[in-house]
Protein backbone atom coordinates (compact mmCIF):
# COMPACT_ATOMS: atom_id res chain seq x y z
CA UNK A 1 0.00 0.00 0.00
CA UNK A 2 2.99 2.17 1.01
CA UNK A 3 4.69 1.88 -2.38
CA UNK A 4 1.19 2.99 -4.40
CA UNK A 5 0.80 5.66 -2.76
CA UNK A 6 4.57 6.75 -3.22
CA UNK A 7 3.89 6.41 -6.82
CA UNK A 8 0.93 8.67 -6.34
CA UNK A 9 2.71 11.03 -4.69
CA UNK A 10 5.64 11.03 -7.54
CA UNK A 11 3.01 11.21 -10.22
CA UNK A 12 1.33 14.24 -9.02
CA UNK A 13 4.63 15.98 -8.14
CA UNK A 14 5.71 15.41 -12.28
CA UNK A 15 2.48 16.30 -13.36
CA UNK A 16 2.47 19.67 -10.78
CA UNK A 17 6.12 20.28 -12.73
CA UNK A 18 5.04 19.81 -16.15
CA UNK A 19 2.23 21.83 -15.68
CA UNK A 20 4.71 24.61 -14.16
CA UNK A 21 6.83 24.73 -16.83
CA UNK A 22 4.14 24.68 -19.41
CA UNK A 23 3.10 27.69 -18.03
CA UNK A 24 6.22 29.48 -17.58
CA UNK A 25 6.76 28.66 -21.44
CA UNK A 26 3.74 30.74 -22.16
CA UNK A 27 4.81 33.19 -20.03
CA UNK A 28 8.22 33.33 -21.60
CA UNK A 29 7.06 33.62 -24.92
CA UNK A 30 3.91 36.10 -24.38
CA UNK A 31 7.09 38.60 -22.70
CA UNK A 32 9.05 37.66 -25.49
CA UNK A 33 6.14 38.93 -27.73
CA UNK A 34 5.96 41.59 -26.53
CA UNK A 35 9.69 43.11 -26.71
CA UNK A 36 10.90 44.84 -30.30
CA UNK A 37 13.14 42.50 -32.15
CA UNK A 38 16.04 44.28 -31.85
CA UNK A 39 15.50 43.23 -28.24
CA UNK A 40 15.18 39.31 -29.19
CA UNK A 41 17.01 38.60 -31.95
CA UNK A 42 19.34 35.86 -31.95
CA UNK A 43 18.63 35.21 -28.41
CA UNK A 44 17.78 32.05 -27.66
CA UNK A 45 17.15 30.92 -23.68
CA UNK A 46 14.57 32.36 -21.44
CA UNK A 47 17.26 34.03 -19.15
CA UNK A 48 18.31 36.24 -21.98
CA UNK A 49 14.70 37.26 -22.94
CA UNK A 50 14.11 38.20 -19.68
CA UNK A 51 17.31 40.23 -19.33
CA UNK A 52 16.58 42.14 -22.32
CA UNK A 53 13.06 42.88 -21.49
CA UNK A 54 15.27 44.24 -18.18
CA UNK A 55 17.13 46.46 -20.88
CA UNK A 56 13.63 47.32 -22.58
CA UNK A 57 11.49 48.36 -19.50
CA UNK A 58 14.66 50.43 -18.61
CA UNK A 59 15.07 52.15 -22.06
CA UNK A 60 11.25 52.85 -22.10
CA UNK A 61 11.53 54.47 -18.10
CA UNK A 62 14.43 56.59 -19.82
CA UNK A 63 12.20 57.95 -22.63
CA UNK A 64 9.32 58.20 -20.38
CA UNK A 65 11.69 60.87 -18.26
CA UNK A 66 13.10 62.82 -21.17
CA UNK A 67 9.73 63.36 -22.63
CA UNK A 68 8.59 64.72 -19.54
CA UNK A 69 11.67 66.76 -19.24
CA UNK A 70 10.55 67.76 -22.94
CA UNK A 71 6.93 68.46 -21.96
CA UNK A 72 7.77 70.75 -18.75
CA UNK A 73 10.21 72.21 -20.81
CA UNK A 74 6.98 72.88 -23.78
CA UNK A 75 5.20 74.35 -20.92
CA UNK A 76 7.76 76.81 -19.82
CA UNK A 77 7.82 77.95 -23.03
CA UNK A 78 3.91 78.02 -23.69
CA UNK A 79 2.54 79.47 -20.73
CA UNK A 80 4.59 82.52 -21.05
CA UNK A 81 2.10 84.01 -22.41
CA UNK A 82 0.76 83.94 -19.42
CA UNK A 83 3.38 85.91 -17.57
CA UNK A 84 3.70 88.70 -20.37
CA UNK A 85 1.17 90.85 -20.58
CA UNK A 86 -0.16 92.42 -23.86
CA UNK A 87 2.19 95.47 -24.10
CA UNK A 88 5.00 93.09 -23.95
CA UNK A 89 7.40 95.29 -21.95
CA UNK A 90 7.75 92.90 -18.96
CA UNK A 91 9.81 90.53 -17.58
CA UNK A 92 9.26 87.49 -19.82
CA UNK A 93 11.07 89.55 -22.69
CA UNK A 94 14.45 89.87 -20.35
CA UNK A 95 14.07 85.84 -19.91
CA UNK A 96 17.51 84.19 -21.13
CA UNK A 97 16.75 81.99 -24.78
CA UNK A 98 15.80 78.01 -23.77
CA UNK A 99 16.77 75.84 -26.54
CA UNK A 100 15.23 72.18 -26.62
CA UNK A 101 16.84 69.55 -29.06
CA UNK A 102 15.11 66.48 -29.56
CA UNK A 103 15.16 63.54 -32.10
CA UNK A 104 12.34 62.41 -33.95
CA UNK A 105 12.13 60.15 -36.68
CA UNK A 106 14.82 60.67 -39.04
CA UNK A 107 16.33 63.49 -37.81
CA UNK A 108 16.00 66.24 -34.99
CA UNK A 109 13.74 69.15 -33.80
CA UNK A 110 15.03 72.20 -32.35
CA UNK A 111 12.80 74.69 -30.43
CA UNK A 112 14.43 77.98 -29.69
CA UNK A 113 12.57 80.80 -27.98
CA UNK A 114 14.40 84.13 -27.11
CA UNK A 115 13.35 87.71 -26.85
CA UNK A 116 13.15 89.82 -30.15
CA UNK A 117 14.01 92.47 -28.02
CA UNK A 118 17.41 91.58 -27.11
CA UNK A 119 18.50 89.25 -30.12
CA UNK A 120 19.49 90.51 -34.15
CA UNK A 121 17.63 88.01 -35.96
CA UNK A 122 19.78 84.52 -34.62
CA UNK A 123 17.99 82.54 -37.08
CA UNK A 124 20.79 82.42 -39.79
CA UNK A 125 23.57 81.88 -36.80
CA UNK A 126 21.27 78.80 -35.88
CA UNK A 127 20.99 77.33 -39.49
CA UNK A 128 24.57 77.84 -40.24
CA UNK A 129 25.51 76.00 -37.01
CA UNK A 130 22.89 73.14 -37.69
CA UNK A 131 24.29 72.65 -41.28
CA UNK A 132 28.31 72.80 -39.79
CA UNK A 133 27.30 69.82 -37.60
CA UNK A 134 25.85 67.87 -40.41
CA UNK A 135 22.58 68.49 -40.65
CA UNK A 136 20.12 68.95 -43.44
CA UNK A 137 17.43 71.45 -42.35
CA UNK A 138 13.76 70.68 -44.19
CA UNK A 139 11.68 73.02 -42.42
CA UNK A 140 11.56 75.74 -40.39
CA UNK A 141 8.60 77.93 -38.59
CA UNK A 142 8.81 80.96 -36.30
CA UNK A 143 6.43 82.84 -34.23
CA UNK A 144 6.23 86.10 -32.22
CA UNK A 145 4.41 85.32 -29.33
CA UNK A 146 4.50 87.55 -26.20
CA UNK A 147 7.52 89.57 -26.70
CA UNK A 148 9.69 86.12 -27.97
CA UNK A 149 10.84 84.56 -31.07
CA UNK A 150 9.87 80.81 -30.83
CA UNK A 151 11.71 78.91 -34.14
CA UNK A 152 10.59 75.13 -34.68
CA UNK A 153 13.67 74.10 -36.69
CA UNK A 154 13.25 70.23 -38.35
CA UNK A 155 16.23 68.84 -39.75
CA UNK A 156 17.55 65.73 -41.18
CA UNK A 157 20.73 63.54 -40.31
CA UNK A 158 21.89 61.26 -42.22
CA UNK A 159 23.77 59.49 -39.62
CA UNK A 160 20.41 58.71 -37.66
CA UNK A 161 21.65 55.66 -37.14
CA UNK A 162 20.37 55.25 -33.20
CA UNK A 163 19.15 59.58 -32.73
CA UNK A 164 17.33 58.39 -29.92
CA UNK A 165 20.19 57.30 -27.60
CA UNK A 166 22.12 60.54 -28.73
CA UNK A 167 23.29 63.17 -26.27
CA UNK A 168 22.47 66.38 -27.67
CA UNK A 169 23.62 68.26 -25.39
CA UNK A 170 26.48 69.68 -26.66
CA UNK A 171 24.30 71.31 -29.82
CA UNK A 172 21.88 72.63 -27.92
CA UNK A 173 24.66 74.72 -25.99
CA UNK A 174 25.77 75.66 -29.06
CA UNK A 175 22.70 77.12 -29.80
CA UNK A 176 22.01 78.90 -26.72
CA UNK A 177 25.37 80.37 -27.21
CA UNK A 178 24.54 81.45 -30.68
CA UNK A 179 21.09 82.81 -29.42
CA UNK A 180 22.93 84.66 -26.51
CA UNK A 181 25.42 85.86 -28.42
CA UNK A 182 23.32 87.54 -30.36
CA UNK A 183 21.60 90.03 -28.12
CA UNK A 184 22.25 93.57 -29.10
CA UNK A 185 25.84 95.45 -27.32
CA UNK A 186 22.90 97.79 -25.62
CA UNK A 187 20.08 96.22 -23.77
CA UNK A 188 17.45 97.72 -23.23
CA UNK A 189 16.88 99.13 -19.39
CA UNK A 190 15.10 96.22 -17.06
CA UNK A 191 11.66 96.81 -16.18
CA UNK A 192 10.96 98.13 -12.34
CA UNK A 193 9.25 94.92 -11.57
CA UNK A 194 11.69 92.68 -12.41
């Protein structure tokens, strides 16, 4: 009687185990559905799917906090016209130029705002320092809003090979410096308020 129910006991404990791993298969391959190729390709075990769905969740957490850095920095830039009021001679004009580079597909946008005030036209400084680091401009829009300039500048690379993992930090100094280079020897005096 002893040894039946032994073999009961073994039975059920395979049959739990099968039915574990059958499940953790689906599992596996469900997350391994759901993960961009570039993620899966020519990985074969379970262990590396799972470690680059690691690598995904923490690429997608990075993009998640530079596109709120983006947004906040959108809203800065938006809601200034609710600082300025209409006769445009307060402090929002004196504000320092923001510059926001960011990739999108195929190449890069670049949102400069700055005071019209303080700056002679910047715009061809901007394009000539976008072409000198390689890039092929294909449109361009600007707006006076509120006392500021605000240029949407799209451009091509054509070395987008991975743009979104880029540091573009070092162009969008460059265009701040360009912007802030160009405000006029004499400024005008600063408001009271200010």
């Amino acid at each position: 009687m002893s040894n039946a129910m032994d073999e009961d006991k073994k039975w059920m404990h395979k049959e739990t185990e099968r039915q574990r791993r059958q499940e953790m298969g689906k599992l596996c391959n469900n997350l391994r559905s759901l993960l961009p190729l570039e993620y899966v390709k020519g990985k074969r075990s379970t262990s590396d799917h799972v470690h680059e769905a690691m690598n995904y969740i923490n690429h997608l957490q990075d993009k998640v906090k530079q596109l709120q850095e983006k947004r906040d920095a959108l809203l800065k830039v938006s809601n200034l016209s609710s600082i300025v009021p209409e006769n445009e001679s307060s402090c929002a004009t004196h504000l320092p130029p923001l510059v926001l580079v960011h990739p999108f597909p195929g190449g890069l946008e670049i949102i400069c705002s700055h005071s019209f005030r303080k700056s002679v036209f910047p715009m061809s400084r901007l394009l000539d320092i976008l072409h000198k680091e390689g890039l092929n401009v294909v449109n361009t829009t600007s707006i006076r809003r509120d006392g500021r300039f605000i240029h949407t500048i799209q451009s091509e690379d054509s070395n987008c090979s991975n743009m979104m993992d880029t540091d573009y930090s070092e162009l969008q100094i460059k265009l701040v410096e360009a912007l802030s280079s160009s405000s006029l020897q004499e400024t005008l005096p600063e408001p009271e308020n200010c």
